[in-house]
N, C-alpha and C. Protein backbone atom coordinates (compact mmCIF):
# COMPACT_ATOMS: atom_id res chain seq x y z
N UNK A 1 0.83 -1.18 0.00
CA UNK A 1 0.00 0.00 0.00
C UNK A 1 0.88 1.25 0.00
N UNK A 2 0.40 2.69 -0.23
CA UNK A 2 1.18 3.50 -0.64
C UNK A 2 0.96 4.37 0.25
N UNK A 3 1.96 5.29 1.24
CA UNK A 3 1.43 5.52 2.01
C UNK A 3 1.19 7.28 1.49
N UNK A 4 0.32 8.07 2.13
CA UNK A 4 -0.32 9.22 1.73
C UNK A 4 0.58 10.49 2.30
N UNK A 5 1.02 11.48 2.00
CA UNK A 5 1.67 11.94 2.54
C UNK A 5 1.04 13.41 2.21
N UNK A 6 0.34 14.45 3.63
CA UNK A 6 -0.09 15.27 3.66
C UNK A 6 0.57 16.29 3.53
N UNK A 7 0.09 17.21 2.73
CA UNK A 7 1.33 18.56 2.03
C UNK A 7 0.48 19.65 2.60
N UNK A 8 1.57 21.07 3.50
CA UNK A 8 1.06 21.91 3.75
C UNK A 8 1.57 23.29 3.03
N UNK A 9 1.09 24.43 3.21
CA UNK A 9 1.80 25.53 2.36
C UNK A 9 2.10 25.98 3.33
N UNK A 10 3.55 26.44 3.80
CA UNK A 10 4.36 27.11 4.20
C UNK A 10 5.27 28.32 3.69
N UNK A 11 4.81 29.26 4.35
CA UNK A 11 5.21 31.01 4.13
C UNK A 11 7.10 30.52 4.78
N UNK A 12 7.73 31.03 3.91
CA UNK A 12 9.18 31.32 3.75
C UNK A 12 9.56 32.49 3.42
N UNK A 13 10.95 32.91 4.38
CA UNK A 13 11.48 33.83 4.05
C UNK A 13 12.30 33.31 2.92
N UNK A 14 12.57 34.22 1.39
CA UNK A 14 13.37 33.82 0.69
C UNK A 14 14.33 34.84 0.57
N UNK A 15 15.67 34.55 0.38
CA UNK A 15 16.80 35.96 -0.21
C UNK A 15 16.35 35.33 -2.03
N UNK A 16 16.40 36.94 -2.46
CA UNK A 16 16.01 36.92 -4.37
C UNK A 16 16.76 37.75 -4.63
N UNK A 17 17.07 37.53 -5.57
CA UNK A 17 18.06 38.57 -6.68
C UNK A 17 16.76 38.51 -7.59
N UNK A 18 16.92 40.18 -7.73
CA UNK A 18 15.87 40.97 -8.63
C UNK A 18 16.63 41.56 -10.07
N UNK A 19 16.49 40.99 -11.06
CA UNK A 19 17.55 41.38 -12.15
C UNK A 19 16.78 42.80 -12.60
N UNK A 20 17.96 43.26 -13.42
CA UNK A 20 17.94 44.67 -14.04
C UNK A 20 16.24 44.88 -14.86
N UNK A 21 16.07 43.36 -15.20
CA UNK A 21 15.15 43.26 -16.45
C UNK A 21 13.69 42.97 -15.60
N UNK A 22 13.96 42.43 -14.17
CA UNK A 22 13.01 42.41 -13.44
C UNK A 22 12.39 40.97 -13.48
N UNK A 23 13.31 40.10 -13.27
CA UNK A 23 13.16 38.75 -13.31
C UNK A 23 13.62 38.29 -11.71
N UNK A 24 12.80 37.22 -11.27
CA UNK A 24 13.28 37.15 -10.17
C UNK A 24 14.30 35.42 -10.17
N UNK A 25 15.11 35.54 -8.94
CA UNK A 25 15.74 34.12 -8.96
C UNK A 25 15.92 34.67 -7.51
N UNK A 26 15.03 32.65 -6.78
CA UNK A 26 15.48 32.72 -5.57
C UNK A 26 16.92 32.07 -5.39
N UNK A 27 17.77 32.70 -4.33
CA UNK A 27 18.97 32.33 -3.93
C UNK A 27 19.08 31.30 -2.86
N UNK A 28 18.14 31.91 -1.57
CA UNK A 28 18.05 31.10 -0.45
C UNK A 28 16.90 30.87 0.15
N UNK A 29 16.39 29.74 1.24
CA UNK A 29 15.37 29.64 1.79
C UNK A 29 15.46 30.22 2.91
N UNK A 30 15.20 30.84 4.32
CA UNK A 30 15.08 30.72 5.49
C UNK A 30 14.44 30.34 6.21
N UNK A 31 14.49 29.50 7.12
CA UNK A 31 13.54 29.23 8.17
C UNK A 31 12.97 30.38 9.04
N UNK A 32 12.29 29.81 10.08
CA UNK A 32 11.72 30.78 11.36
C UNK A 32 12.88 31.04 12.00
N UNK A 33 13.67 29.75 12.41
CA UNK A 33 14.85 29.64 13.29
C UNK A 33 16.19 30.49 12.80
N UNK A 34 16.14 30.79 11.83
CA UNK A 34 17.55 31.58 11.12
C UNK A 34 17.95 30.82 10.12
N UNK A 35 17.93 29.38 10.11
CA UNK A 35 18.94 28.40 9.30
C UNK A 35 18.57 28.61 7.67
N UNK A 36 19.59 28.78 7.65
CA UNK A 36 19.68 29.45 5.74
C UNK A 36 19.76 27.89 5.01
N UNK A 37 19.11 27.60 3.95
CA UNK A 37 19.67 26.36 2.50
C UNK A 37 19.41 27.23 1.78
N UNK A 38 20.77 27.04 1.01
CA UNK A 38 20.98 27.77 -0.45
C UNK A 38 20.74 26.78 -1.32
N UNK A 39 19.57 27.61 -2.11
CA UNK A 39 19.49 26.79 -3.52
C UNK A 39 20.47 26.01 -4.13
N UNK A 40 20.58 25.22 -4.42
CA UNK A 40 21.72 24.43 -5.58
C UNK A 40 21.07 24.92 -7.15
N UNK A 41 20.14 24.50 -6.85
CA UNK A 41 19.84 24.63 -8.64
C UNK A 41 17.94 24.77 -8.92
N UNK A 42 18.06 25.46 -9.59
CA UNK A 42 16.61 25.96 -10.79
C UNK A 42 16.10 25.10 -11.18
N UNK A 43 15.33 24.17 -11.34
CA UNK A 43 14.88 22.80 -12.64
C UNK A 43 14.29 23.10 -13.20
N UNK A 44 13.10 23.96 -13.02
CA UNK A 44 12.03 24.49 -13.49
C UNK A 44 11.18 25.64 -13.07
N UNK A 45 10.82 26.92 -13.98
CA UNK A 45 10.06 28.43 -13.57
C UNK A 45 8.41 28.26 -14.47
N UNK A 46 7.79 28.08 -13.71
CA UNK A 46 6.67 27.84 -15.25
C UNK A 46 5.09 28.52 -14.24
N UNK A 47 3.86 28.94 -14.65
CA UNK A 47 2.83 29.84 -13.84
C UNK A 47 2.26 28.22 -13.21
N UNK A 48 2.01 28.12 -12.01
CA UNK A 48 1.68 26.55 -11.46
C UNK A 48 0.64 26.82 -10.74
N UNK A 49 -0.41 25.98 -10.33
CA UNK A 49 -1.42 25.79 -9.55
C UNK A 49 -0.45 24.71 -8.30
N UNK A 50 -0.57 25.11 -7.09
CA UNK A 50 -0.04 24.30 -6.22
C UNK A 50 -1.06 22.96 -5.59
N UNK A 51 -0.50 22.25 -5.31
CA UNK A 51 -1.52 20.96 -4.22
C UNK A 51 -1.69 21.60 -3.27
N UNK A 52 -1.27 22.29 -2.47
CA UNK A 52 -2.16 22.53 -1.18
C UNK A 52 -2.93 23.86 -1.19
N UNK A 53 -2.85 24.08 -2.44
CA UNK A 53 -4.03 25.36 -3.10
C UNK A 53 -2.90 26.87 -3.14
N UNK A 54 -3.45 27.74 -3.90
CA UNK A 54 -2.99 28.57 -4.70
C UNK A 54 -2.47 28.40 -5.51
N UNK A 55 -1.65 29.66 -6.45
CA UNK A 55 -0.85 29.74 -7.30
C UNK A 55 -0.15 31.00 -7.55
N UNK A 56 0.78 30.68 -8.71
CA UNK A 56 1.32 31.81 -8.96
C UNK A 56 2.74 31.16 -9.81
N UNK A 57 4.21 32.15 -9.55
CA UNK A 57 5.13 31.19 -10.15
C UNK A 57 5.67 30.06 -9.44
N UNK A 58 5.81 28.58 -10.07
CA UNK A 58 6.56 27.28 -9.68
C UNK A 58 8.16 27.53 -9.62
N UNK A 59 8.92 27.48 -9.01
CA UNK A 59 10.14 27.71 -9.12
C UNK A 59 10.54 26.34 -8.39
N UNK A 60 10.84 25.24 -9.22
CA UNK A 60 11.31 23.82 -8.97
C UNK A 60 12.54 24.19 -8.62
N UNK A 61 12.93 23.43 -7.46
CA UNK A 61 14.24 23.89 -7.30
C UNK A 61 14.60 22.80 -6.70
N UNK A 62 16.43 22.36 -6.71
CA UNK A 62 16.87 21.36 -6.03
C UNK A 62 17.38 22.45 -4.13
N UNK A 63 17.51 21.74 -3.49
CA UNK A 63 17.92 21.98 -2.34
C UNK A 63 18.75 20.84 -1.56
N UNK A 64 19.71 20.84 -1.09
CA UNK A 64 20.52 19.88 -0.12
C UNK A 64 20.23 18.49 -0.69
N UNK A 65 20.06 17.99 -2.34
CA UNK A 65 20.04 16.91 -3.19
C UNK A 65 18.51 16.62 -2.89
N UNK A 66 17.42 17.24 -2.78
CA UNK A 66 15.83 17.24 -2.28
C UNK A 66 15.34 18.45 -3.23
N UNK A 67 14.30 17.60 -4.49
CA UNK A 67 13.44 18.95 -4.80
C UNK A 67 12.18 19.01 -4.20
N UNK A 68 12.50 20.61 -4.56
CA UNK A 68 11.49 21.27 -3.56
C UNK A 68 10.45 22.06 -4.34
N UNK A 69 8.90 22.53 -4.35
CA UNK A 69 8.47 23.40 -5.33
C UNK A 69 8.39 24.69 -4.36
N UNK A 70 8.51 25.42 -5.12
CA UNK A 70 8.92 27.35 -4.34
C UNK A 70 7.92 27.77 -4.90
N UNK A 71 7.00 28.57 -4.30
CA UNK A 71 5.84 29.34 -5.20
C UNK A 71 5.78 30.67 -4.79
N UNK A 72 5.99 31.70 -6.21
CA UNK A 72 6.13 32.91 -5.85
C UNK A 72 4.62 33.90 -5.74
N UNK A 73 3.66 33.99 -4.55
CA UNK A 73 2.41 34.07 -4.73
C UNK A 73 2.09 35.44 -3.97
N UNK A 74 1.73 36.61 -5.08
CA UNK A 74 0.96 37.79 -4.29
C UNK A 74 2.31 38.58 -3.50
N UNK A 75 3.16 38.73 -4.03
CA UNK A 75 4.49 38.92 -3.06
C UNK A 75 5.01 38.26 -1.98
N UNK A 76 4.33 37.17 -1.94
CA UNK A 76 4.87 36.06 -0.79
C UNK A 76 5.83 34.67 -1.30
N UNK A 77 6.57 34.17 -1.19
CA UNK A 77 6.91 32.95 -0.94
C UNK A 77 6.44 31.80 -0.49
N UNK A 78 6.26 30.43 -0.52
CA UNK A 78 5.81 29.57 0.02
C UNK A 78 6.23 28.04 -0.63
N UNK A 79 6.36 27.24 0.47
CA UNK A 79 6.73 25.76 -0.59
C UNK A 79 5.68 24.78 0.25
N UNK A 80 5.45 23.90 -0.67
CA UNK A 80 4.88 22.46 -0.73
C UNK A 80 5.30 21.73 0.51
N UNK A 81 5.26 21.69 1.90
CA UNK A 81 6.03 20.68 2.74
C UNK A 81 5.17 20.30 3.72
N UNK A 82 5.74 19.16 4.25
CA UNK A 82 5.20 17.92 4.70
C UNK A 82 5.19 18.24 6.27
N UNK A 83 5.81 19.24 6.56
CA UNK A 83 5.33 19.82 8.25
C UNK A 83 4.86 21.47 8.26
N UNK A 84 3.55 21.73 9.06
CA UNK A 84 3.03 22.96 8.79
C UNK A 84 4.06 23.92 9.62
């Protein structure tokens, strides 16, 4: 059997580099606690509907060898994760 795994949306602080042209790229995540993960890598930027509802931009991203989906929503941040 497969087991079900409940996804919550979680508000993140992100560090972004805002280019000249007005493109965004996140750099880092932050927690509540301070603890910084820096992005490794981009996989994918595309307009996404999320699973635990909303939308806005998908910013697939790898993190500490774990992808993660980043959603850039209403001027907020938020990712897909498995503790609220």
């Amino acid at each position: 059997m497969y087991d079900l795994i409940m996804l919550y949306k979680r508000y993140v602080d992100v560090e972004t580099l805002i280019s000249k042209e007005g493109r965004l790229k996140p750099l880092s995540i932050v927690w509540d606690n301070g603890v910084k993960y820096p992005i490794d890598r981009i996989l994918e930027v595309r307009k996404a509907a999320s699973q635990v509802g909303g939308c806005g931009i998908l910013f697939r991203c790898r993190i500490q060898g774990q992808e993660k989906n980043l959603f850039y929503e209403l001027n907020r941040w938020f990712i897909e994760s498995s503790k609220p």
